[in-house]
PDB file of N, CA and C in Angstrom:
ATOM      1  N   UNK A   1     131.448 114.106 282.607  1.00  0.00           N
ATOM      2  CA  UNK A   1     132.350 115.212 282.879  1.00  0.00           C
ATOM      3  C   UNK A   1     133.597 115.101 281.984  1.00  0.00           C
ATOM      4  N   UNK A   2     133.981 113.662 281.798  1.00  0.00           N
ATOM      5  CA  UNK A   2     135.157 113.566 281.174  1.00  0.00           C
ATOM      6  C   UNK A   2     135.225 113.946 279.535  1.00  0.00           C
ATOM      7  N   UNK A   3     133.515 113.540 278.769  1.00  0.00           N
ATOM      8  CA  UNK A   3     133.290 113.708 277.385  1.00  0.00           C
ATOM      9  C   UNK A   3     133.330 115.484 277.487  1.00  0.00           C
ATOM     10  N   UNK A   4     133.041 116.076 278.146  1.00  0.00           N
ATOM     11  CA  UNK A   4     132.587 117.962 278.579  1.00  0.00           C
ATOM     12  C   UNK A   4     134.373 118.329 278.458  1.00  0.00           C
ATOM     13  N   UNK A   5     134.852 118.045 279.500  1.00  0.00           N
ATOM     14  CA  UNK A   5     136.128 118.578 279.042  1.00  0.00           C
ATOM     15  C   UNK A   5     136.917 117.693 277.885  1.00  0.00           C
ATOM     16  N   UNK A   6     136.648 116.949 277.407  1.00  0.00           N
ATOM     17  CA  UNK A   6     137.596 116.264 275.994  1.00  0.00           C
ATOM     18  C   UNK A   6     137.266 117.301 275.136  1.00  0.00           C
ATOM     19  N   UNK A   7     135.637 117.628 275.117  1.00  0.00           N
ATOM     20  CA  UNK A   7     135.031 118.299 274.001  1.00  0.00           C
ATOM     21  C   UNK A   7     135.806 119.853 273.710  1.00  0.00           C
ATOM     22  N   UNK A   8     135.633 120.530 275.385  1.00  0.00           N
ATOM     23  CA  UNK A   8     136.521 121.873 275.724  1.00  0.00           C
ATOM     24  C   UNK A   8     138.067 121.982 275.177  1.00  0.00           C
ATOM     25  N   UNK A   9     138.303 120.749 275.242  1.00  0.00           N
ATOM     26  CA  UNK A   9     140.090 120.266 274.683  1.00  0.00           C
ATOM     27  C   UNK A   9     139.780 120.777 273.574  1.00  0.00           C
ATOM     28  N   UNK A  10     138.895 119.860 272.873  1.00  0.00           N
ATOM     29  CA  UNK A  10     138.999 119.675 271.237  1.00  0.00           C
ATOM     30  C   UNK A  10     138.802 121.205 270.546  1.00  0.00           C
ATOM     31  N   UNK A  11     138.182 121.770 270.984  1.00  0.00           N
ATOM     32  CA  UNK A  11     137.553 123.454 270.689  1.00  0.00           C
ATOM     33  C   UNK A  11     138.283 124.110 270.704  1.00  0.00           C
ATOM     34  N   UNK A  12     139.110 124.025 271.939  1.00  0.00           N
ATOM     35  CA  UNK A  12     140.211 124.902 272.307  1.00  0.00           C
ATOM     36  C   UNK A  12     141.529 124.602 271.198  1.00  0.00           C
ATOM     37  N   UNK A  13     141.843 123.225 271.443  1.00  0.00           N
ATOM     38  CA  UNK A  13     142.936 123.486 270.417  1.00  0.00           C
ATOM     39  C   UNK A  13     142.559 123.940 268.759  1.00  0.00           C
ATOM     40  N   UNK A  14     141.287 123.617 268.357  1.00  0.00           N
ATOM     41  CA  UNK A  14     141.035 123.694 267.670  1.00  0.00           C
ATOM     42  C   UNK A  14     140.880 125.477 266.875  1.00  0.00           C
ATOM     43  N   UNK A  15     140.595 126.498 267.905  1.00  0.00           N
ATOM     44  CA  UNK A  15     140.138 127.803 268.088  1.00  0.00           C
ATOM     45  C   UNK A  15     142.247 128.762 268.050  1.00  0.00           C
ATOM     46  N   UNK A  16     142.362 127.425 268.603  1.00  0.00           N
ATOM     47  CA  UNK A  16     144.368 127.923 268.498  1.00  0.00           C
ATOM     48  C   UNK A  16     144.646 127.380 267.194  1.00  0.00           C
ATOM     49  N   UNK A  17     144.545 126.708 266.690  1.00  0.00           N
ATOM     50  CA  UNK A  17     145.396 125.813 265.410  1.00  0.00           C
ATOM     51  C   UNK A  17     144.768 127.214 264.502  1.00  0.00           C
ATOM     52  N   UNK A  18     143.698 127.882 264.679  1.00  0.00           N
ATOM     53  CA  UNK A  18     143.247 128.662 263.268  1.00  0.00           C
ATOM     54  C   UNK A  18     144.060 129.826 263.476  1.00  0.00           C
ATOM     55  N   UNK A  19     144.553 130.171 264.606  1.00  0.00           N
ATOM     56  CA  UNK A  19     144.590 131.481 265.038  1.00  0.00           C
ATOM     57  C   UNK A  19     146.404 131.814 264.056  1.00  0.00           C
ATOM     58  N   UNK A  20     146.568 132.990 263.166  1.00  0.00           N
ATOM     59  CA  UNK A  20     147.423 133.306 262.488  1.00  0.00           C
ATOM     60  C   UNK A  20     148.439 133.533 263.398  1.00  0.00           C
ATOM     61  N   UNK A  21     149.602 132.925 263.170  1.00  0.00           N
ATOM     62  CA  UNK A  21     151.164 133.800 263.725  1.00  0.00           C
ATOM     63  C   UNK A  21     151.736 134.723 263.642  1.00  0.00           C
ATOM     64  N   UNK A  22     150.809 135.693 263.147  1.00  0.00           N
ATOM     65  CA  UNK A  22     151.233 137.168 262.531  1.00  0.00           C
ATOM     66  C   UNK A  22     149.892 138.032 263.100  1.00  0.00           C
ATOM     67  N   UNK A  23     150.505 139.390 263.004  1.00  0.00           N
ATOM     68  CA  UNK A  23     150.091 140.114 263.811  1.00  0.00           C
ATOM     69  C   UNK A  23     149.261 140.963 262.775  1.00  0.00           C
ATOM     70  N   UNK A  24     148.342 139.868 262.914  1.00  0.00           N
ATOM     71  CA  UNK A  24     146.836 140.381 261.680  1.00  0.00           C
ATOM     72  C   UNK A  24     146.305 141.695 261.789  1.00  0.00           C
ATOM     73  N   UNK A  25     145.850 142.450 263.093  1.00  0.00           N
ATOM     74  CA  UNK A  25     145.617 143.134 263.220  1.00  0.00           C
ATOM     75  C   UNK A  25     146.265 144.663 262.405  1.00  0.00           C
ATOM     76  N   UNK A  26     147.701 144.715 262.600  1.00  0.00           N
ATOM     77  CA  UNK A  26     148.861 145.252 262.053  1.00  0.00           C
ATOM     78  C   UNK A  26     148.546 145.398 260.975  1.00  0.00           C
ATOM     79  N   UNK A  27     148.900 144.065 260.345  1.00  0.00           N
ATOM     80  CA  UNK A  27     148.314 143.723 258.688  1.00  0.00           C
ATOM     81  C   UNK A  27     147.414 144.567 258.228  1.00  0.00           C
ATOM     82  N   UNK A  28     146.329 144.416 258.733  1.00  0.00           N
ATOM     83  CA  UNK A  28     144.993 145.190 258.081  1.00  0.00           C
ATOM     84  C   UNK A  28     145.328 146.217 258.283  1.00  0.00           C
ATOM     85  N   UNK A  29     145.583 147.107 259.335  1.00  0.00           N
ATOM     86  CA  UNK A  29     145.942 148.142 259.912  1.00  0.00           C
ATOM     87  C   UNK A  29     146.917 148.888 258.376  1.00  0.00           C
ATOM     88  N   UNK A  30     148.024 148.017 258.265  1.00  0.00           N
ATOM     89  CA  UNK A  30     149.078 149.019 256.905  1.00  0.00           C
ATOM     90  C   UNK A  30     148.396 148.112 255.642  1.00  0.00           C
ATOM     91  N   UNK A  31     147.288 147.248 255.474  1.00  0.00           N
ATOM     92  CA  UNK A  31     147.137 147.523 254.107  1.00  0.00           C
ATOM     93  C   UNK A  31     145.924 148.289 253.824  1.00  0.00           C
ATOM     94  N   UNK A  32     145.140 148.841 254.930  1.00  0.00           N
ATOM     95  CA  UNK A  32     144.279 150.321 254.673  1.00  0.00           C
ATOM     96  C   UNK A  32     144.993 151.330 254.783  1.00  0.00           C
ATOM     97  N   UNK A  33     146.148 151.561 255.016  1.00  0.00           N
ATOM     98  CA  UNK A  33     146.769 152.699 254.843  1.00  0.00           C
ATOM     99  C   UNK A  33     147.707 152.945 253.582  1.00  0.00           C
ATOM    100  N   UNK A  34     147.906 151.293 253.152  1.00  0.00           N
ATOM    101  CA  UNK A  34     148.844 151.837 251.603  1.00  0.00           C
ATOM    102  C   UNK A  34     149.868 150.956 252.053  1.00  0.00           C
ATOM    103  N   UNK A  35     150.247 151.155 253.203  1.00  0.00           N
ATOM    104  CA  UNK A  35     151.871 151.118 253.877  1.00  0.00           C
ATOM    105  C   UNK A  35     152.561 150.146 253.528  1.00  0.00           C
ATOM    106  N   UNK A  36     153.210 149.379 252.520  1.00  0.00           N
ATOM    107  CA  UNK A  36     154.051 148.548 251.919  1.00  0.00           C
ATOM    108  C   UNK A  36     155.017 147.864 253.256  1.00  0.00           C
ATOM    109  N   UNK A  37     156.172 148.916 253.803  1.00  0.00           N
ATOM    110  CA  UNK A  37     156.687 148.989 254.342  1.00  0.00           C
ATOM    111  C   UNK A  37     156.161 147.875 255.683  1.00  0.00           C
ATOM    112  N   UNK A  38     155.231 148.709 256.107  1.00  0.00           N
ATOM    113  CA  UNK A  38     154.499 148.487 257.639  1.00  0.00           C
ATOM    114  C   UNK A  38     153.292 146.969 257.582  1.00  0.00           C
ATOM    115  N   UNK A  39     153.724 146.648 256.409  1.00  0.00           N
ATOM    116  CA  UNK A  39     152.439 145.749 256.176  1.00  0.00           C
ATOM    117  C   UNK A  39     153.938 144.233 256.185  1.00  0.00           C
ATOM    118  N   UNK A  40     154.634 144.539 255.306  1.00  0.00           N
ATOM    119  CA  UNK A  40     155.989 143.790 255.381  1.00  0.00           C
ATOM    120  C   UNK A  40     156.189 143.046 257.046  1.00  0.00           C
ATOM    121  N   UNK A  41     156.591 144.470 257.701  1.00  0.00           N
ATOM    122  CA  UNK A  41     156.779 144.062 259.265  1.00  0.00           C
ATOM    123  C   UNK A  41     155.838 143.301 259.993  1.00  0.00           C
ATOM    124  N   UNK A  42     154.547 143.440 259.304  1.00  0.00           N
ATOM    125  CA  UNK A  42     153.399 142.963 260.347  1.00  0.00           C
ATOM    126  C   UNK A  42     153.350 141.505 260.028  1.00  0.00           C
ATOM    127  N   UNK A  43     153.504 141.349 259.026  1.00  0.00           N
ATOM    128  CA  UNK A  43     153.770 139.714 258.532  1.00  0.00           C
ATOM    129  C   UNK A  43     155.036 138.732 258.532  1.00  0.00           C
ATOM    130  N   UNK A  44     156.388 139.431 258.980  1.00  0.00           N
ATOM    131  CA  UNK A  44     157.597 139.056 259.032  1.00  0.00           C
ATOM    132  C   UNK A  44     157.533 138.675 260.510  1.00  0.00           C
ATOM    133  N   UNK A  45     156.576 139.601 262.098  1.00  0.00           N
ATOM    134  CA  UNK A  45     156.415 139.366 263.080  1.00  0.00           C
ATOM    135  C   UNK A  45     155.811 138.226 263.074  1.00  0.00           C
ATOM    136  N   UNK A  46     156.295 137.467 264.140  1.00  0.00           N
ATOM    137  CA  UNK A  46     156.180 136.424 264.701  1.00  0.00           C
ATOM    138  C   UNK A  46     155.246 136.388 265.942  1.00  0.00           C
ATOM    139  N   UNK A  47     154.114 136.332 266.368  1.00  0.00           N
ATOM    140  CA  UNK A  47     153.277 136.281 267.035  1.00  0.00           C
ATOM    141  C   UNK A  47     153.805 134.808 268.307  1.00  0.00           C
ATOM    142  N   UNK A  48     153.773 135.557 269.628  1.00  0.00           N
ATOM    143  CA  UNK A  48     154.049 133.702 270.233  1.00  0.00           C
ATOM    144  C   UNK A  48     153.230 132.982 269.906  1.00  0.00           C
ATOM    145  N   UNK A  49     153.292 131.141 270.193  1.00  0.00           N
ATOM    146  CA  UNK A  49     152.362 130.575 269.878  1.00  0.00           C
ATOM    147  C   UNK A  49     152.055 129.792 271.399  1.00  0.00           C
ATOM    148  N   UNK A  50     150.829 129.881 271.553  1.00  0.00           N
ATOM    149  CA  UNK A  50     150.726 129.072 272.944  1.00  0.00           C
ATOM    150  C   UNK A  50     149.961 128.076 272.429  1.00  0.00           C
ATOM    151  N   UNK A  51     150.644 126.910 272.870  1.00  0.00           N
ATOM    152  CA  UNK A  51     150.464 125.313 272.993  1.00  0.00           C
ATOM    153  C   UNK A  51     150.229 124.657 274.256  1.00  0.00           C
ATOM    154  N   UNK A  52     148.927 124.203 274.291  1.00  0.00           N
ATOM    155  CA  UNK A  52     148.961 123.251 275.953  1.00  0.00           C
ATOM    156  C   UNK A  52     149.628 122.196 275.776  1.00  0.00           C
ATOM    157  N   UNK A  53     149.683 121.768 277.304  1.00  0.00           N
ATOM    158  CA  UNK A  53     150.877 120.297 277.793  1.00  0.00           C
ATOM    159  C   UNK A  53     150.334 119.443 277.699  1.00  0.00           C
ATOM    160  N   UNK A  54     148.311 119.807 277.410  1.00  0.00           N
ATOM    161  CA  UNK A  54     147.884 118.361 277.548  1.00  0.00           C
ATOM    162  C   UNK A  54     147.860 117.679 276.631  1.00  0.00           C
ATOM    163  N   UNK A  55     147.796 118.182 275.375  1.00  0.00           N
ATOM    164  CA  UNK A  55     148.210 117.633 273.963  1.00  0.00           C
ATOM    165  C   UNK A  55     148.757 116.656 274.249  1.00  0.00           C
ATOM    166  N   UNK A  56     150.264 116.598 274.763  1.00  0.00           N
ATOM    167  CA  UNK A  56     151.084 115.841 274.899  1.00  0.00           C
ATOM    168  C   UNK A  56     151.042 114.659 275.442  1.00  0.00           C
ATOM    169  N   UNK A  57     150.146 114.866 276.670  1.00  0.00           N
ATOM    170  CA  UNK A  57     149.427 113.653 277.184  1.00  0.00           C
ATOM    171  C   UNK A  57     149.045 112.484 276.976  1.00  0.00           C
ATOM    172  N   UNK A  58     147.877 113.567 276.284  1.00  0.00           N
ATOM    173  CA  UNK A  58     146.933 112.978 275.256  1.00  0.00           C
ATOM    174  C   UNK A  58     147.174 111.833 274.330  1.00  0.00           C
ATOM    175  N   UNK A  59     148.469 112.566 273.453  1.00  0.00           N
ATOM    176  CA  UNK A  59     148.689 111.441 272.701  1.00  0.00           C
ATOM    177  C   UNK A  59     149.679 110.888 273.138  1.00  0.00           C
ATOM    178  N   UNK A  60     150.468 110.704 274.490  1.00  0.00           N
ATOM    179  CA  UNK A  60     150.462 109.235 274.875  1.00  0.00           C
ATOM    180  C   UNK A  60     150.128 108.761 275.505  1.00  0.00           C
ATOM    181  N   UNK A  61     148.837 108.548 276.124  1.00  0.00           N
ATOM    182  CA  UNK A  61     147.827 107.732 276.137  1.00  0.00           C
ATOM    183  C   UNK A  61     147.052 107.302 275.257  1.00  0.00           C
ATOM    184  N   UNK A  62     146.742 107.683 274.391  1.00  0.00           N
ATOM    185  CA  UNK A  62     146.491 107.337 273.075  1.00  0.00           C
ATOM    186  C   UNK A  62     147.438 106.076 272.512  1.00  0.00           C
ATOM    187  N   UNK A  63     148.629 106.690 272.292  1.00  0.00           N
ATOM    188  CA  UNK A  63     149.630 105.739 271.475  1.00  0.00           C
ATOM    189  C   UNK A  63     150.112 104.805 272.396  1.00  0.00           C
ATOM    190  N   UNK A  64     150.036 105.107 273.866  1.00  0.00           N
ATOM    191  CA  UNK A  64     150.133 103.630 275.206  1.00  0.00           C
ATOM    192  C   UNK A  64     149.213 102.405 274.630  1.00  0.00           C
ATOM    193  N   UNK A  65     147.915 103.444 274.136  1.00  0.00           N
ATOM    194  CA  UNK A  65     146.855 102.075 274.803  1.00  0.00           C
ATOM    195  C   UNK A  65     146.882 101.460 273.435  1.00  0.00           C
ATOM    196  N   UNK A  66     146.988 102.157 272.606  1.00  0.00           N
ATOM    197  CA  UNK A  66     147.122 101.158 271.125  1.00  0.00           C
ATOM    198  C   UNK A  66     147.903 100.479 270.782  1.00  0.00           C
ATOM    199  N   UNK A  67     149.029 100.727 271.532  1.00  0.00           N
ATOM    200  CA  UNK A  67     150.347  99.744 271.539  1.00  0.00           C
ATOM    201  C   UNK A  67     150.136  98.295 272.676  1.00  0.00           C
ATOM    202  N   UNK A  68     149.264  98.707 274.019  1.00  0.00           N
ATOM    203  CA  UNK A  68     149.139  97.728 274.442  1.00  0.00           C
ATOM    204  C   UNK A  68     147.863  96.782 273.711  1.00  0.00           C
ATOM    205  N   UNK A  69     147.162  97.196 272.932  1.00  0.00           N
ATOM    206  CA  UNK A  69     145.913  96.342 272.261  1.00  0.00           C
ATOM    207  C   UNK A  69     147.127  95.839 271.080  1.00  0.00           C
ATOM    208  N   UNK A  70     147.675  96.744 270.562  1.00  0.00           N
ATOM    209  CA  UNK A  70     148.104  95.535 269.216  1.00  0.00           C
ATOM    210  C   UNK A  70     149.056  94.612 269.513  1.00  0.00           C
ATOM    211  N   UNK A  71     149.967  94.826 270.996  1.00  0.00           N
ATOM    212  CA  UNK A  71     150.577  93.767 271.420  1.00  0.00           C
ATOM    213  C   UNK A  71     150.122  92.760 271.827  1.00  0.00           C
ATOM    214  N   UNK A  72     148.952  92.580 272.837  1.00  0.00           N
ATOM    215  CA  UNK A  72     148.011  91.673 273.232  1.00  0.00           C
ATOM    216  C   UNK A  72     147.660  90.854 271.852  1.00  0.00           C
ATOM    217  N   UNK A  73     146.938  91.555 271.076  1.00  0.00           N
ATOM    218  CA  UNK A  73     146.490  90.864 269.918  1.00  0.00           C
ATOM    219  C   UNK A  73     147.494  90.097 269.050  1.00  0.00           C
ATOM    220  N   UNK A  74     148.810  90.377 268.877  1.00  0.00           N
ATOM    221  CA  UNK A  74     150.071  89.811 268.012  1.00  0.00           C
ATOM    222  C   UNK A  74     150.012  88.460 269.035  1.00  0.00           C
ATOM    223  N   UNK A  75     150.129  88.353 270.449  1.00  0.00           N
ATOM    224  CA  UNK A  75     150.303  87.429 271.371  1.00  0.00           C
ATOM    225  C   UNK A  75     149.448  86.142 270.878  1.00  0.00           C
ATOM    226  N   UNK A  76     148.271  86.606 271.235  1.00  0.00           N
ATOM    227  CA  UNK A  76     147.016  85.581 271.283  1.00  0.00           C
ATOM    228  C   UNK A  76     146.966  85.481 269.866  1.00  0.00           C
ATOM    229  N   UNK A  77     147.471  86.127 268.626  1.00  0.00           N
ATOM    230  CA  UNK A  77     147.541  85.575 267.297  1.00  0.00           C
ATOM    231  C   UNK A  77     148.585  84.547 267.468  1.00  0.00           C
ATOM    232  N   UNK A  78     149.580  84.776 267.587  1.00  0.00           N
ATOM    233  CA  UNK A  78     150.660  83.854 267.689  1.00  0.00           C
ATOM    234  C   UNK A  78     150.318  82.690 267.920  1.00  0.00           C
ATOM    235  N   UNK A  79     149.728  82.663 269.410  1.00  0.00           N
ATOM    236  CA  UNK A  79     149.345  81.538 270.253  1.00  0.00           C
ATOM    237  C   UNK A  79     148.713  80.791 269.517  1.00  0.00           C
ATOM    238  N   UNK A  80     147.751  81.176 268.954  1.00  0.00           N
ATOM    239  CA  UNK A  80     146.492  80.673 267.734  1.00  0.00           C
ATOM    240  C   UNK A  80     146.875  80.037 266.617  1.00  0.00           C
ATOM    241  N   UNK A  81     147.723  80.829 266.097  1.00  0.00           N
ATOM    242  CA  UNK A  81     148.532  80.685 264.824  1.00  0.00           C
ATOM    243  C   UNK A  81     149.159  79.143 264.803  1.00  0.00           C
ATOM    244  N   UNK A  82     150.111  79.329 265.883  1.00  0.00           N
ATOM    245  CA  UNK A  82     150.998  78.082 266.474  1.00  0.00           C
ATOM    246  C   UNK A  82     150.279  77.031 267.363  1.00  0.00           C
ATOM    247  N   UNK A  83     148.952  77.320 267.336  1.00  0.00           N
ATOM    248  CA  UNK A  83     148.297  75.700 267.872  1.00  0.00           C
ATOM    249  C   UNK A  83     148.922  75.505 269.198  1.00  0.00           C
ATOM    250  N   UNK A  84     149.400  76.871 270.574  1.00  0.00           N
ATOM    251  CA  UNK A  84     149.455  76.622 271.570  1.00  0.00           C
ATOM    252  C   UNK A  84     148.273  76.518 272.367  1.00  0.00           C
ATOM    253  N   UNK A  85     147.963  75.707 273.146  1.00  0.00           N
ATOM    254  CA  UNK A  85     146.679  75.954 273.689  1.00  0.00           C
ATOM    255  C   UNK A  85     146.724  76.020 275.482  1.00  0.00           C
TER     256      UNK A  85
END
């Protein structure tokens, strides 16, 4: 269940990251008509951008757990290193 929704994550943000900030539709709309003007505006608009929270999560848990593996590992190098036993 957990690989099903990681995958749904990955798609999703992935299906947003392509999606233009401009109001494409518009766009096409005034450059079949000629419209200089109206084609200007459609690309100067700013489209919102929606971003999920879980992103955020994500990568820190991500950057938690890699910080706790390379700390562990610096430890028990040390230990090793220095002939504590």
């Amino acid at each position: 269940a957990l690989v099903c929704r990681t995958l749904s994550f990955i798609q999703a943000m992935a299906t947003a990251a392509a999606v233009p900030s401009r109001d494409l539709d518009a766009a096409k709309e005034a450059y079949a008509k000629g419209d200089v003007d109206a084609s200007k505006l459609a690309h100067a608009t700013r489209a919102p951008e929606k971003h999920s929270k879980v992103g955020g999560h994500l990568k820190s848990i991500v950057y938690g757990g890699l910080d706790g593996i390379i700390t562990t590992f610096a430890v028990v190098a040390g230990a090793a290193g220095g002939d504590l036993a």
